[in-house]
C-alpha atoms as a PDB file:
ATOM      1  CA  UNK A   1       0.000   0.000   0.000  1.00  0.00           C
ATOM      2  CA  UNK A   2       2.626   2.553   0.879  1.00  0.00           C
ATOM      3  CA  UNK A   3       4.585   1.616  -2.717  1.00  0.00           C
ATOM      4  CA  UNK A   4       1.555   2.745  -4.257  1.00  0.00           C
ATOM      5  CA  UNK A   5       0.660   5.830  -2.817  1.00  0.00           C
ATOM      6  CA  UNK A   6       4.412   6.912  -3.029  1.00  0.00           C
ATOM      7  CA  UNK A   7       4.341   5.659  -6.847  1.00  0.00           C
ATOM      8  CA  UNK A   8       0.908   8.252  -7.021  1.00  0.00           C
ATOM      9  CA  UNK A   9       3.235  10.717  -5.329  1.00  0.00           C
ATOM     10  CA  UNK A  10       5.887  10.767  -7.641  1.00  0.00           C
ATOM     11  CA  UNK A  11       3.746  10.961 -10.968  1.00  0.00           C
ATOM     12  CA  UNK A  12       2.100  13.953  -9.461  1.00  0.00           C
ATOM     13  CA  UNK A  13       5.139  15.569  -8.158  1.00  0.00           C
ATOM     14  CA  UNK A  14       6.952  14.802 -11.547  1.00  0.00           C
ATOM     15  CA  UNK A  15       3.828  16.253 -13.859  1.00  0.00           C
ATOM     16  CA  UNK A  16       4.248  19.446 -11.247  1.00  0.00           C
ATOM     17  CA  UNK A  17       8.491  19.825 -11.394  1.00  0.00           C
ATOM     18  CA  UNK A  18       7.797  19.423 -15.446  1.00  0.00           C
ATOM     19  CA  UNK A  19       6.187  22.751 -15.452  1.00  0.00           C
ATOM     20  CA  UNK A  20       8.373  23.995 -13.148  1.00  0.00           C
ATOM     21  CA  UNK A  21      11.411  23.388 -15.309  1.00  0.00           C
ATOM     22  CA  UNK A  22      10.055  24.470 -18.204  1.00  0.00           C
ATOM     23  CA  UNK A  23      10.829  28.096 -16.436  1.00  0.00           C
ATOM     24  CA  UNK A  24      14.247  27.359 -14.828  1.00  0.00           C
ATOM     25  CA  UNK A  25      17.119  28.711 -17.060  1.00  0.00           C
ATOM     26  CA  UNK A  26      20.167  26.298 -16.069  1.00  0.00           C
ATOM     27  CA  UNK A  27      20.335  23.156 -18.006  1.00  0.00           C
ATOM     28  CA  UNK A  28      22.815  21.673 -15.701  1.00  0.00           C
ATOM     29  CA  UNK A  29      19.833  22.094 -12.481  1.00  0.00           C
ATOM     30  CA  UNK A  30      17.114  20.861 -15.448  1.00  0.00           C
ATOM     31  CA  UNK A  31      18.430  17.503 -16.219  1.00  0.00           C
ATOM     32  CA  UNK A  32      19.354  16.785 -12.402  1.00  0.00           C
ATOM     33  CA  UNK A  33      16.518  17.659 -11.139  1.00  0.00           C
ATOM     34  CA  UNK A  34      14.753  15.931 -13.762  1.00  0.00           C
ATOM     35  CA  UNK A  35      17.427  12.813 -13.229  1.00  0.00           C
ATOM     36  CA  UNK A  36      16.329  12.860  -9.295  1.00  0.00           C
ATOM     37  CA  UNK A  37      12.649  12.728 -10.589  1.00  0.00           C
ATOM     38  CA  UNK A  38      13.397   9.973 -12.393  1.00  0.00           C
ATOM     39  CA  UNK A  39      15.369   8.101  -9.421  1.00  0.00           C
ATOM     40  CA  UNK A  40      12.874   8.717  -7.198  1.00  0.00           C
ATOM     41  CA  UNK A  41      10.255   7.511  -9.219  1.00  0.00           C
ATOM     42  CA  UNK A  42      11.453   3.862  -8.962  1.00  0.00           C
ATOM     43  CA  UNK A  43      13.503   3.794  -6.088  1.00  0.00           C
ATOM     44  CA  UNK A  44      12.514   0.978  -3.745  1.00  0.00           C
ATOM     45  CA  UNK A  45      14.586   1.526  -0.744  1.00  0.00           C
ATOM     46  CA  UNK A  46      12.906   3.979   1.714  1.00  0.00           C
ATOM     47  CA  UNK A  47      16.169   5.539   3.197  1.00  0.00           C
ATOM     48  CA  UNK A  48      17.966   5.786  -0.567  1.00  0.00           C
ATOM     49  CA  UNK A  49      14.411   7.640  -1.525  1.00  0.00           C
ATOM     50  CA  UNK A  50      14.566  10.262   1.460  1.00  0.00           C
ATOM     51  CA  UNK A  51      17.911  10.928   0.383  1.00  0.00           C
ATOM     52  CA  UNK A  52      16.816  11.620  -3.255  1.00  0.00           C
ATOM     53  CA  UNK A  53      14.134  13.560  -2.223  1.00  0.00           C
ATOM     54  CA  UNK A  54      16.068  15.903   0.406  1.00  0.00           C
ATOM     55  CA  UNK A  55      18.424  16.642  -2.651  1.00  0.00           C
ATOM     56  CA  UNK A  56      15.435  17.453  -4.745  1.00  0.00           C
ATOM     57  CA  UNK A  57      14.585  19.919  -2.038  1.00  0.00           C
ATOM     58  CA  UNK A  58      17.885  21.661  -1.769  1.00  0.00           C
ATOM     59  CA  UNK A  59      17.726  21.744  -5.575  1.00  0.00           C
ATOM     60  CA  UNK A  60      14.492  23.218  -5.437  1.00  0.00           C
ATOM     61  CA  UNK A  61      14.812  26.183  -2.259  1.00  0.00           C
ATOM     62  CA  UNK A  62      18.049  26.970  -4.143  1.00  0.00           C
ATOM     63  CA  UNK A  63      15.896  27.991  -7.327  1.00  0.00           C
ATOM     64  CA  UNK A  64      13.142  29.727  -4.719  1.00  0.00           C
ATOM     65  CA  UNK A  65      16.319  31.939  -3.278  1.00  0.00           C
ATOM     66  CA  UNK A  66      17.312  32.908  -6.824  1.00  0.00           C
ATOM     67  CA  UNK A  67      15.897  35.496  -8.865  1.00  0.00           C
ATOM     68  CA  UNK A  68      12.347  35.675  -9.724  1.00  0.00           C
ATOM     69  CA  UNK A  69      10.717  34.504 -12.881  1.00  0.00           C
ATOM     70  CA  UNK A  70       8.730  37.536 -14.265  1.00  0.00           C
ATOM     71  CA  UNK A  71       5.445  36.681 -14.617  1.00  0.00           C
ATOM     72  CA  UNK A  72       3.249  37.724 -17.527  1.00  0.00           C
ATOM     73  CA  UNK A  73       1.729  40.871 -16.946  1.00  0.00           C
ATOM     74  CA  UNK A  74       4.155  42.113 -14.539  1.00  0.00           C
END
C-alpha cells in the first residue's frame, strides 16, 4: 500500500516539477533535477528515496532563493 501511494506521489510531483522546469534557465539544475525525478520515481529503498528527495529539495529552495521569474503581466 505505501509503494503505491508513493508511486501516485511521484507521478504527481513529476507532472508538477515538469512545469516547473520548463521556467528554470540552467540546463545543468534541469536535467538533475529531472534525473532525481526519475530516481525517485522507482527507487525501492525507503532511506535511498529520502535521500533523493532531500536533494530534490535543496535543488528546489536553491531555485526559490534565486531570482524571480517575471510573470506575464508584470
Amino acid at each position: 500500500m505505501e509503494a503505491v501511494i508513493l508511486a501516485e506521489s511521484a507521478v504527481r510531483l513529476g507532472n508538477i516539477l515538469a512545469l516547473w522546469l520548463s521556467m528554470m534557465i540552467n540546463d545543468t539544475d534541469r536535467d538533475r533535477i529531472r534525473e532525481l525525478c526519475s530516481l525517485i520515481a522507482v527507487e525501492q529503498d525507503r532511506h535511498k528515496l529520502l535521500k533523493l528527495i532531500e536533494e530534490l529539495s535543496r535543488h528546489i529552495d536553491a531555485k526559490d532563493e534565486g531570482p524571480k521569474v517575471k510573470q506575464i503581466g508584470d
